[in-house]
C-alpha atoms as a PDB file:
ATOM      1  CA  UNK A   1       0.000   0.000   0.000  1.00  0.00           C
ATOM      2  CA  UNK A   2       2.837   2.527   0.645  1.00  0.00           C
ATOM      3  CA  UNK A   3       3.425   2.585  -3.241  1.00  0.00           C
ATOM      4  CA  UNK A   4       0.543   1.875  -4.657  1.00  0.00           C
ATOM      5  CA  UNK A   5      -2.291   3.549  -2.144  1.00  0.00           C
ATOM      6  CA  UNK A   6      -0.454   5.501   0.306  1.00  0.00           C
ATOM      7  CA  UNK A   7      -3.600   7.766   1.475  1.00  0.00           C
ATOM      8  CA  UNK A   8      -5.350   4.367   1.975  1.00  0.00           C
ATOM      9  CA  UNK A   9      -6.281   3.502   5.235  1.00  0.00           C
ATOM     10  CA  UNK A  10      -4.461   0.366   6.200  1.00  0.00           C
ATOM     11  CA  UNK A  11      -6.594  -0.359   9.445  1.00  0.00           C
ATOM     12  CA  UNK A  12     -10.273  -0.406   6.903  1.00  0.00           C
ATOM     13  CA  UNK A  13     -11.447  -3.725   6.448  1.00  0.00           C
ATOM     14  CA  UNK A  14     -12.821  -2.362   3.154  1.00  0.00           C
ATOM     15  CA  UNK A  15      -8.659  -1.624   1.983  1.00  0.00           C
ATOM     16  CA  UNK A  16      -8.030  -5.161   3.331  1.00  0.00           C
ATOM     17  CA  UNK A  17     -10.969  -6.819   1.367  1.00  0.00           C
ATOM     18  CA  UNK A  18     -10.469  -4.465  -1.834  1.00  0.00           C
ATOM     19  CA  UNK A  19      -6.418  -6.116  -1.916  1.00  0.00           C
ATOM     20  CA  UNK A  20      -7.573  -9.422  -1.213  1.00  0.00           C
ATOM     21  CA  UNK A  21      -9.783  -9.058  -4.257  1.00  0.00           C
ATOM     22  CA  UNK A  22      -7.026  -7.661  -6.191  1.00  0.00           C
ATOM     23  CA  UNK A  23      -4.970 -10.233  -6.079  1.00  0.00           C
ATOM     24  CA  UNK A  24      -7.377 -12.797  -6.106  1.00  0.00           C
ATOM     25  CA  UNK A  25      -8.687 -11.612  -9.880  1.00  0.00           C
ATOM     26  CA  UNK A  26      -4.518 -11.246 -11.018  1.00  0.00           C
ATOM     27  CA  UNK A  27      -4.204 -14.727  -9.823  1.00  0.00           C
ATOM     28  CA  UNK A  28      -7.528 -16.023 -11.928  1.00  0.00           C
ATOM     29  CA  UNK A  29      -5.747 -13.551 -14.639  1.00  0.00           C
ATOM     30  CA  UNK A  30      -2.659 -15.354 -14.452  1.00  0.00           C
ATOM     31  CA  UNK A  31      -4.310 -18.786 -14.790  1.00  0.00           C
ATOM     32  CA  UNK A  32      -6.106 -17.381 -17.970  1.00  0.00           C
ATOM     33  CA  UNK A  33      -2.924 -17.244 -19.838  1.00  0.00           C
ATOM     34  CA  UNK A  34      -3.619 -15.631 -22.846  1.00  0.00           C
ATOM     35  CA  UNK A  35      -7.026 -17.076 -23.423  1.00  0.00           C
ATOM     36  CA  UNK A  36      -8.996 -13.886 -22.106  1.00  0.00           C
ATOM     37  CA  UNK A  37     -12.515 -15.245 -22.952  1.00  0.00           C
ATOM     38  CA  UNK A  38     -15.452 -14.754 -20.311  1.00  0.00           C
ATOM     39  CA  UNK A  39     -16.043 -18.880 -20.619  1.00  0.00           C
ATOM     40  CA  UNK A  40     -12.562 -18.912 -19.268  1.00  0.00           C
ATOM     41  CA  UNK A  41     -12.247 -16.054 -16.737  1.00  0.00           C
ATOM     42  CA  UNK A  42     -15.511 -18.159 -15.112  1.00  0.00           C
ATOM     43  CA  UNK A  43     -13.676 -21.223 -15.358  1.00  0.00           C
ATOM     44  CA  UNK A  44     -10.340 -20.080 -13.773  1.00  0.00           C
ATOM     45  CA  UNK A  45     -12.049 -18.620 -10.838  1.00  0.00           C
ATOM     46  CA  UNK A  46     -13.809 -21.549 -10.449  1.00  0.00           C
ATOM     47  CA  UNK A  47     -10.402 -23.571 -10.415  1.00  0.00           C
ATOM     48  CA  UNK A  48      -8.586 -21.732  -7.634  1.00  0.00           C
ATOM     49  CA  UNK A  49      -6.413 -24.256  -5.792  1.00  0.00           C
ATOM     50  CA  UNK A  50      -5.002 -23.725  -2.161  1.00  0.00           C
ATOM     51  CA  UNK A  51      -3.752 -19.987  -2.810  1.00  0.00           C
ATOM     52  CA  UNK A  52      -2.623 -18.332  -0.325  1.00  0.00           C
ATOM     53  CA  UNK A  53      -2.897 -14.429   0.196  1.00  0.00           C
ATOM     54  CA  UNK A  54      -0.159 -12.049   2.086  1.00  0.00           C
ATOM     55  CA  UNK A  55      -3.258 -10.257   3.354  1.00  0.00           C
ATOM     56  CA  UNK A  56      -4.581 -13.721   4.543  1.00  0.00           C
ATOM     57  CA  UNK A  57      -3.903 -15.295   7.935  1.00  0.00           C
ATOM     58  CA  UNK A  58      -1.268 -18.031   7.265  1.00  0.00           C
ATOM     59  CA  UNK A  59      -2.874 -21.037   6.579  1.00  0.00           C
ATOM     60  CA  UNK A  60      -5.503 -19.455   5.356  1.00  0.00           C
ATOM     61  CA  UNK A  61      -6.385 -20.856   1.254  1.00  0.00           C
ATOM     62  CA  UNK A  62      -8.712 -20.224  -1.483  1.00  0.00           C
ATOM     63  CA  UNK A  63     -10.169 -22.843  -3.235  1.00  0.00           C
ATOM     64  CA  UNK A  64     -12.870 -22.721  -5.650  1.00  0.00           C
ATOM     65  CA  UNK A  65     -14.639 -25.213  -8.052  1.00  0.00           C
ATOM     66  CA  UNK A  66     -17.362 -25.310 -10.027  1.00  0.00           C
ATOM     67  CA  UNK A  67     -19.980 -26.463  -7.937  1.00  0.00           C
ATOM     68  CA  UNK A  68     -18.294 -24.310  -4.342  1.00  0.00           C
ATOM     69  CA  UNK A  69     -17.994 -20.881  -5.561  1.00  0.00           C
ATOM     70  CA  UNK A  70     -17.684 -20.051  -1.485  1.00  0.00           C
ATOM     71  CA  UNK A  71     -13.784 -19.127  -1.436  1.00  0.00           C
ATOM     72  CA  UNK A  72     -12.500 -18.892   2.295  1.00  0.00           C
ATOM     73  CA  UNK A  73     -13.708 -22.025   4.273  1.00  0.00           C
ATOM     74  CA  UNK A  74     -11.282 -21.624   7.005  1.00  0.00           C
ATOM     75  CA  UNK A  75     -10.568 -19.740  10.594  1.00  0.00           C
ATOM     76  CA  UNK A  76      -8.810 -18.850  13.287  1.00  0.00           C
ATOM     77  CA  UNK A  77      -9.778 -18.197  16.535  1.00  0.00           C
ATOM     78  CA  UNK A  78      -8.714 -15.420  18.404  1.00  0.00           C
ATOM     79  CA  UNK A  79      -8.833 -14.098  21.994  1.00  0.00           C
ATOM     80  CA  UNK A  80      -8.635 -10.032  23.382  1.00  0.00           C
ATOM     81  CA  UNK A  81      -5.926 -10.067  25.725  1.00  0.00           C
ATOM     82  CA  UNK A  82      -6.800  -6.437  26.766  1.00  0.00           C
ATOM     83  CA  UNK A  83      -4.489  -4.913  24.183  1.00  0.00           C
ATOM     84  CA  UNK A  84      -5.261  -6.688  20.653  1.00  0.00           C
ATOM     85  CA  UNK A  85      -6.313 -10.339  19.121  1.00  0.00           C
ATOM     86  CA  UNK A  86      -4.450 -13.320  19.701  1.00  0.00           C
ATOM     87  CA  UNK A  87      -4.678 -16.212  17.489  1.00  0.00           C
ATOM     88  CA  UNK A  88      -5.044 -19.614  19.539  1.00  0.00           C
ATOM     89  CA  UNK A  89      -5.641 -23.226  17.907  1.00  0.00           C
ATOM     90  CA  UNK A  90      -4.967 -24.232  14.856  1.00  0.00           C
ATOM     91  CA  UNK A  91      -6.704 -23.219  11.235  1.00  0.00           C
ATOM     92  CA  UNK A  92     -10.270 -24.204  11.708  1.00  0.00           C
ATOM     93  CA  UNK A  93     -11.804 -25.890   8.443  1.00  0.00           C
ATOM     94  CA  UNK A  94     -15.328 -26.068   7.599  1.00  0.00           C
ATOM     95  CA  UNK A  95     -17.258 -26.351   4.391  1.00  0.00           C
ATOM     96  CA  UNK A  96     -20.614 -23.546   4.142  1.00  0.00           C
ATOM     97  CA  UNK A  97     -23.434 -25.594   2.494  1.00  0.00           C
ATOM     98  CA  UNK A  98     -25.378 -23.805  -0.344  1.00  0.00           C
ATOM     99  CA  UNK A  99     -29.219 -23.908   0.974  1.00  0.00           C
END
């Protein structure tokens, strides 16, 4: 963000989301190759395989496939220890079902 959005707010969820996003669509981009069609933009986001985001806690991945289209089915718990968060546990895994 210093380089690229240096007025932007690094503690807004909405910056955090909006790069998460960003790199999410270079990465379905990047999977496109050169064939740029809207068939295959849908299918490469559709096809995202454990990636893993810096903005992302670690351990955190995005899959997708064509019939989950739910990318981020994993957690961490945290705790307030009167200052800030702290992560406990390990990465929590869990699948949302479409209903």
């Amino acid at each position: 963000m210093d380089t690229h959005f240096p007025e932007g707010d690094k503690t807004s969820s909405l910056t955090v989301y909006g790069g998460v996003i960003a790199q999410t669509i270079i990465q379905v981009l990047k999977q496109c190759s050169d064939e740029l069609t809207r068939e295959n933009v849908m299918r490469q986001a559709a096809n995202l395989r454990d990636f893993e985001l810096e903005l992302l806690l670690p351990g955190i991945k995005i899959n997708t496939s064509s019939s989950d289209y739910f990318p981020i089915e994993q957690m961490q718990l945290s705790k307030f220890n009167g200052e800030y968060g702290e992560l406990f546990g390990p990465v929590i895994s869990g699948e949302i079902k479409n209903e």
